[in-house]
Protein backbone atom coordinates (compact mmCIF):
# COMPACT_ATOMS: atom_id res chain seq x y z
CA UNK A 1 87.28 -3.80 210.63
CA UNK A 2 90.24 -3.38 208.56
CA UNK A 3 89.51 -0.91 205.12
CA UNK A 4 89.67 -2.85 201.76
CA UNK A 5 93.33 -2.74 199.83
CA UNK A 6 94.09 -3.75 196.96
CA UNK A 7 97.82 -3.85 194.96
CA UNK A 8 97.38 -3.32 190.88
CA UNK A 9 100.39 -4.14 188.55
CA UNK A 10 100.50 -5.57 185.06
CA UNK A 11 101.66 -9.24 186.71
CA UNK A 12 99.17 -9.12 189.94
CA UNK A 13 95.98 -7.77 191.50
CA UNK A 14 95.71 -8.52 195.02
CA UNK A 15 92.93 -7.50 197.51
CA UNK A 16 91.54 -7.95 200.54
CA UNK A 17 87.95 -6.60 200.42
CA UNK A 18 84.80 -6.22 202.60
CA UNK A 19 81.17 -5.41 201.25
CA UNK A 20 77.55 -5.78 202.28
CA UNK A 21 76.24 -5.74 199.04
CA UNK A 22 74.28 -8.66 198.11
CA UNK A 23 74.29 -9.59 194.33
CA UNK A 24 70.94 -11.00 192.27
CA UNK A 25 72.74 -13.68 190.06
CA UNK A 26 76.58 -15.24 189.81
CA UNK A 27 78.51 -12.90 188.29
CA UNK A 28 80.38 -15.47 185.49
CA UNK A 29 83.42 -14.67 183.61
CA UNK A 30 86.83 -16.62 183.00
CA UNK A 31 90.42 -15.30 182.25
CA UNK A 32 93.78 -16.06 181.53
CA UNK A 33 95.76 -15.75 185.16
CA UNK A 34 95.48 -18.13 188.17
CA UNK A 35 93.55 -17.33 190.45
CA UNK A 36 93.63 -17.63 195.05
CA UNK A 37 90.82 -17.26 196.87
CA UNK A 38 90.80 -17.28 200.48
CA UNK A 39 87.47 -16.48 202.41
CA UNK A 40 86.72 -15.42 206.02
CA UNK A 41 83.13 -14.45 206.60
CA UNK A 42 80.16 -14.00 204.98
CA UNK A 43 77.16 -15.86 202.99
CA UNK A 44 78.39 -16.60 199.66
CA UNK A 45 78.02 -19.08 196.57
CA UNK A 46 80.93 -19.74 194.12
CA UNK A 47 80.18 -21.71 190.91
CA UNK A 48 83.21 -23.18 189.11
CA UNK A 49 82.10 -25.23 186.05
CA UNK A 50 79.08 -25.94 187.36
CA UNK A 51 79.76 -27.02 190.70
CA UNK A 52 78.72 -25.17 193.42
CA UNK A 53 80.70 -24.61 196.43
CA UNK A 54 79.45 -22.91 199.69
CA UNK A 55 82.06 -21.57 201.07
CA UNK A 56 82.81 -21.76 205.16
CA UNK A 57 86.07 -19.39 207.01
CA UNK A 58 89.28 -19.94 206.10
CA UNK A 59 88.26 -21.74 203.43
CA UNK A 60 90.08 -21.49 200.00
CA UNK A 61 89.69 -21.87 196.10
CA UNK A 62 92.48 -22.11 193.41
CA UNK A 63 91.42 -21.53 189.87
CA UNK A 64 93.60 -21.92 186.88
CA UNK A 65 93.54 -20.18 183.72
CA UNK A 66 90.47 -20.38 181.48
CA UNK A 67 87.98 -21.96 184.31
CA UNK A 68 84.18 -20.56 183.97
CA UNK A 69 83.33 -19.34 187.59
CA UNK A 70 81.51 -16.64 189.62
CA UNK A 71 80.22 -15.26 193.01
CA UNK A 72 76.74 -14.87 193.90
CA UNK A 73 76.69 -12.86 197.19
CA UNK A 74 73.31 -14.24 199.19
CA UNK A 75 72.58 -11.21 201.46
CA UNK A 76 74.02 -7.96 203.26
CA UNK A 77 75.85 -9.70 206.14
CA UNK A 78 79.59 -8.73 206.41
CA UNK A 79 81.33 -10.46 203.50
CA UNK A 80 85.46 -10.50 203.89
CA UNK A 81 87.83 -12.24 201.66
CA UNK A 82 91.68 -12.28 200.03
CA UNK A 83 91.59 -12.15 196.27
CA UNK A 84 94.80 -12.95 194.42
CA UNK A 85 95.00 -13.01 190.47
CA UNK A 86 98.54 -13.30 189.07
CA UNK A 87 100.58 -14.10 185.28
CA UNK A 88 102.90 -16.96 186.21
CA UNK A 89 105.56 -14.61 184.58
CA UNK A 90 105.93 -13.57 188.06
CA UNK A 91 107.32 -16.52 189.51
CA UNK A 92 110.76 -17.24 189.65
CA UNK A 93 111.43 -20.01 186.54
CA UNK A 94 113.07 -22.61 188.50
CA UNK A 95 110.12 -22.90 190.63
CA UNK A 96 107.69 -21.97 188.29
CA UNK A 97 106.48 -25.35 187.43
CA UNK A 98 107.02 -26.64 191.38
CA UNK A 99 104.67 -23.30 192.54
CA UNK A 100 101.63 -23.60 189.95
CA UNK A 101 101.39 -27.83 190.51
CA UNK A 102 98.86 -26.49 192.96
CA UNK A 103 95.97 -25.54 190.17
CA UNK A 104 94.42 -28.34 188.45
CA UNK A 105 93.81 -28.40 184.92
CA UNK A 106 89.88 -28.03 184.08
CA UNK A 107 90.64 -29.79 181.27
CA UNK A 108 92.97 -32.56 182.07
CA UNK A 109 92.04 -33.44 185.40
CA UNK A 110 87.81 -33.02 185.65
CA UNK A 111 86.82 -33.66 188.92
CA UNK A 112 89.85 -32.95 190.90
CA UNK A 113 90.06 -31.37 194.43
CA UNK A 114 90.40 -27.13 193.92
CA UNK A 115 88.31 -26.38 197.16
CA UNK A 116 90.12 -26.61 201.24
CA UNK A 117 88.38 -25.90 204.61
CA UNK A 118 89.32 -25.09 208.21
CA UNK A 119 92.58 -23.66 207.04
CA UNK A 120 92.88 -20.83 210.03
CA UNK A 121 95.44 -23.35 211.79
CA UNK A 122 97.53 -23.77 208.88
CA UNK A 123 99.29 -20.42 209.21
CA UNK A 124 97.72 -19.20 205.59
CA UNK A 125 96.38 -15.96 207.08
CA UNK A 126 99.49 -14.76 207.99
CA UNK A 127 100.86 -15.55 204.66
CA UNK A 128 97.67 -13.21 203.18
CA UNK A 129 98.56 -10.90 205.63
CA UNK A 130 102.13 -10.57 204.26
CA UNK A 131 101.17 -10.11 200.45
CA UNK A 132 98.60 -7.53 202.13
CA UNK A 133 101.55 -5.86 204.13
CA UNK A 134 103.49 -4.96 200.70
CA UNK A 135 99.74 -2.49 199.95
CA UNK A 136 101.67 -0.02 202.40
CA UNK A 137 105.35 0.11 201.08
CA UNK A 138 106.88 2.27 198.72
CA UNK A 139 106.61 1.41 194.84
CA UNK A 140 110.07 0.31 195.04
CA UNK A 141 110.13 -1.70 198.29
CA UNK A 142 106.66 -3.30 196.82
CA UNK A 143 108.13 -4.24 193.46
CA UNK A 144 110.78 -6.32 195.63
CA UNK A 145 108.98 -7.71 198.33
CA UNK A 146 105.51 -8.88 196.43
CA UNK A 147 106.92 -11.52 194.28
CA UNK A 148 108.68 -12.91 197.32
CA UNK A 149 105.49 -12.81 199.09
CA UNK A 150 103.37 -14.74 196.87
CA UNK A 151 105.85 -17.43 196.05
CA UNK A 152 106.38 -17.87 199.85
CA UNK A 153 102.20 -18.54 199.96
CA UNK A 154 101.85 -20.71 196.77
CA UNK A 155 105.00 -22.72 198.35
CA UNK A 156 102.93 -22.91 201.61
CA UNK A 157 99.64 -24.14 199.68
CA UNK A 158 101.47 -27.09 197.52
CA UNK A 159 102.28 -28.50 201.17
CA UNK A 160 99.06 -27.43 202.44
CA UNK A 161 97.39 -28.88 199.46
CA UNK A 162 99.28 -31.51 198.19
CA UNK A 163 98.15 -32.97 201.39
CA UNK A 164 95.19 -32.64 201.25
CA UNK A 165 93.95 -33.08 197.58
CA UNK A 166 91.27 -35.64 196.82
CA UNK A 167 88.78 -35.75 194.22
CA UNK A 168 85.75 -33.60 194.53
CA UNK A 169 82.64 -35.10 195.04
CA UNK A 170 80.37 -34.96 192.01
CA UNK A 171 77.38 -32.72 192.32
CA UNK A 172 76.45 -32.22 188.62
CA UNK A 173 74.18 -34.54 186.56
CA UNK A 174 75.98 -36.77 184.38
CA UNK A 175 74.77 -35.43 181.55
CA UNK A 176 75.59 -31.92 182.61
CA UNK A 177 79.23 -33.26 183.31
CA UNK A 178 79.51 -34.71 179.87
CA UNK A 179 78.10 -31.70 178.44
CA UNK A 180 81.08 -29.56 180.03
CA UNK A 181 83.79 -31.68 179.07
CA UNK A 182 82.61 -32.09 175.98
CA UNK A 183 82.12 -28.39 175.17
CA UNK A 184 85.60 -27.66 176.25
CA UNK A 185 86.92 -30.73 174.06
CA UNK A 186 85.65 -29.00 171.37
CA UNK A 187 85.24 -25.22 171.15
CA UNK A 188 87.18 -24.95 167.70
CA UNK A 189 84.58 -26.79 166.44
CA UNK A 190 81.04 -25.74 165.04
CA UNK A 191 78.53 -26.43 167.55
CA UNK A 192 74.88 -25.81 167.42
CA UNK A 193 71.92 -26.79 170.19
CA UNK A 194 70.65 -28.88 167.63
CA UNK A 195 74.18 -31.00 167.31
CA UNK A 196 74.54 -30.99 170.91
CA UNK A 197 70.74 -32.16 171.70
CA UNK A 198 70.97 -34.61 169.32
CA UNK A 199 74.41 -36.02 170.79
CA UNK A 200 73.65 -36.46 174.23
CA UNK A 201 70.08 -37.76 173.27
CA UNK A 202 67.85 -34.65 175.13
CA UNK A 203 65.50 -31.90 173.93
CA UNK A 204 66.91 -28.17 173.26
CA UNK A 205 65.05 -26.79 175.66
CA UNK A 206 65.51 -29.00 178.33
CA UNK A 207 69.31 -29.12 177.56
CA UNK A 208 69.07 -25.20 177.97
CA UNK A 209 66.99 -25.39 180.95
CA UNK A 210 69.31 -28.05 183.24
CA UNK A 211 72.54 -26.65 181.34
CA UNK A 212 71.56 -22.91 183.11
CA UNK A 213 70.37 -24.28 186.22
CA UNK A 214 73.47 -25.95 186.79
CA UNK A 215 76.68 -23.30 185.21
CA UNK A 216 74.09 -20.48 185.96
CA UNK A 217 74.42 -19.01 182.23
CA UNK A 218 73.75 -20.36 178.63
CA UNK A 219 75.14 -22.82 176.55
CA UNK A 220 75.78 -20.25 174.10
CA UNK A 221 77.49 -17.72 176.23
CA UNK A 222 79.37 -20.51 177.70
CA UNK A 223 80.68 -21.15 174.47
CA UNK A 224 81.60 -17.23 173.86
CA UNK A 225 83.65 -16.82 177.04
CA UNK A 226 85.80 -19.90 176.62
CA UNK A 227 85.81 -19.02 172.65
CA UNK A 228 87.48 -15.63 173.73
CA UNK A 229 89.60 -16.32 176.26
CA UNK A 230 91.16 -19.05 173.97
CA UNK A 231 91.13 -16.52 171.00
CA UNK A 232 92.98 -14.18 173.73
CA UNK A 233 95.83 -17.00 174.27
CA UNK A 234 96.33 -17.18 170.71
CA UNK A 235 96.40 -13.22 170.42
CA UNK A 236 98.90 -12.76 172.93
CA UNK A 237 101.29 -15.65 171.06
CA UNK A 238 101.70 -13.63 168.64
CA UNK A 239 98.52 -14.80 166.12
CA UNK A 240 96.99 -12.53 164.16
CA UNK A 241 93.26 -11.42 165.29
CA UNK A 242 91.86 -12.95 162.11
CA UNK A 243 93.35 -16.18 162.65
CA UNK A 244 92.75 -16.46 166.18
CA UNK A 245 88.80 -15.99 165.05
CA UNK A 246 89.47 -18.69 163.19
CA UNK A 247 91.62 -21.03 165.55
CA UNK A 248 88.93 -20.41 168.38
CA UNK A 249 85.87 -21.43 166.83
CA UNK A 250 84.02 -18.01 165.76
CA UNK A 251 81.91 -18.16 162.30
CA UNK A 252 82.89 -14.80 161.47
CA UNK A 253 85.58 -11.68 162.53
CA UNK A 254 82.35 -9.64 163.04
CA UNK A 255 80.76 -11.75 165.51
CA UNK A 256 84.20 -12.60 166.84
CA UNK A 257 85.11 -8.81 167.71
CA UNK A 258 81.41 -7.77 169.27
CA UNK A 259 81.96 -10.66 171.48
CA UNK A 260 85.64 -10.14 172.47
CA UNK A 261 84.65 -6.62 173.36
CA UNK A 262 81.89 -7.56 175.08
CA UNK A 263 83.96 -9.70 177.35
CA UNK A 264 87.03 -8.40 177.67
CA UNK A 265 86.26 -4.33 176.98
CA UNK A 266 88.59 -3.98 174.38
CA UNK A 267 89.40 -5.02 170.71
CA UNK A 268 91.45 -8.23 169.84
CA UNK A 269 94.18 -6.11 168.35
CA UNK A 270 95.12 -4.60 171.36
CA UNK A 271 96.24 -8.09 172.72
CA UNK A 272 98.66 -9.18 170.43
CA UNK A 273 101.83 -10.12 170.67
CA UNK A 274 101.72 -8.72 174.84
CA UNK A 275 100.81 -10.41 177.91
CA UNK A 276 97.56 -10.13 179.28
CA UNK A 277 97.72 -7.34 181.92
CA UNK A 278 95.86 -6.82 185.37
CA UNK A 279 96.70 -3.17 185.70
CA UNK A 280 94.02 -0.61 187.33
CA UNK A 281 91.29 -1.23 184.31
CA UNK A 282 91.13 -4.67 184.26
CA UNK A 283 91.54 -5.37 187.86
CA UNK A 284 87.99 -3.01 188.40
CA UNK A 285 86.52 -5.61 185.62
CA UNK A 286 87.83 -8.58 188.22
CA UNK A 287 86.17 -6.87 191.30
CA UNK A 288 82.81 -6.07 189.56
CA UNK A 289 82.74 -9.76 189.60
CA UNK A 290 82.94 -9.85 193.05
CA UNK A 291 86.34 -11.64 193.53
């Protein structure tokens, strides 16, 4: 069994890990990179926006920026998987746009196919392999060869893909659906339980109840990860902490900053005007959540 590896830059975190650990709950978060995941053995749940997907080998997810997701690792069996996070910065502009067609929108295009299976006879390992290669080369060599590698496997997945793309097929409640879309239509806007039981015509508590059992957290906290990771965007355009408070829905800077540090381990400030980084301390955030 090969050891776990695992490349850390400011533009990329790569890995190829193997546990045994089982987990008690989905470990939720969302963040501002795209995201490939490629699995190979093991007994895990993933839960993207509510959906649940059950992943089988050599089967892959791709996860754009800002999507709500987690893995809940069912029990101590061997559990192996490749792990890519990356800034689109890294891509080569002219192909930018070509490489990242690949990762739906959440917001623009509900519904639409982000999950692959029986992939081993599609070469994609091999391309894993190669990003995985560049863990054993000098700094220098590394800093060459890894933006090479990864444009040579997103370029492989838009074929792959592109072929194969079709809607998913709906496993949420309507309601629930609704709910989603609806909450991400609006996070700059004041929402209560209240508002939102009264909209969609269903008690609090029973919105609570189906709205956990299906994204496998709260409304609320929902709300406060997409609320930060927006207020993150706006941070790293350039926007002043206070107005990015503002511009992503918080009531107050107070409850604004306890929840970005919650989420994100460090204070608003430290965000602006920089890109969002996936050095050594935030790539140990990404693998706590067992990506």
């Amino acid at each position: 069994m090969d050891e776990n590896m695992h490349i850390y830059t400011d533009e990329v975190n790569f890995g190829y890990d193997n546990s045994h650990t089982p987990t008690e709950d989905f470990t939720l978060h969302c963040h501002n990179f795209y995201e490939v995941y490629y699995f190979l053995e093991g007994n895990v749940d993933y839960l993207v926006e509510g959906h649940k997907y059950t992943p089988t080998p050599h089967s892959l997810l791709l996860l754009s920026p800002h999507v709500f997701h987690g893995a809940k690792i069912i029990d101590s069996r061997l559990y192996r998987r490749y792990s890519l996070h990356f800034h689109p910065d890294i891509l080569t502009p002219e192909r930018r746009a070509f490489l990242l067609s690949v990762f739906p929108s959440f917001e623009k295009q509900p519904g639409h196919s982000i999950y692959f299976e029986n992939l081993e006879q599609t070469g994609l390992p091999a391309y894993f392999e190669a990003i995985k290669d560049c863990c054993r080369q000098s700094e220098k060599m590394r800093e060459q060869m890894l933006p090479i590698s990864i444009e040579a496997l997103l370029s492989r997945l838009v074929r792959i893909c592109g072929q194969k793309a079709a809607p998913d097929e709906a496993d949420l409640p309507d309601t629930i659906s609704q709910i989603i879309w609806y909450l991400n239509g609006h996070l700059k806007e004041e929402i209560s339980l209240d508002s939102l039981a009264e909209h969609f015509y269903i008690s609090k508590h029973h919105l609570n109840k189906v709205f956990r059992k299906a994204t496998g957290t709260t409304v609320f906290d929902y709300l406060l990860h997409k609320r930060v990771i927006t207020a993150q965007q706006l941070l790293i355009k350039g926007v002043s902490a206070q107005e990015a408070c503002i511009r992503s829905g918080f009531s107050d800077y107070s409850s604004f900053y306890r929840a970005y540090v919650r989420i994100l381990g460090h204070s608003p400030r430290e965000d602006r005007g920089v890109l969002p980084s996936l050095n050594a301390s935030s790539a140990k955030r990404l693998k706590d959540h067992n990506l």
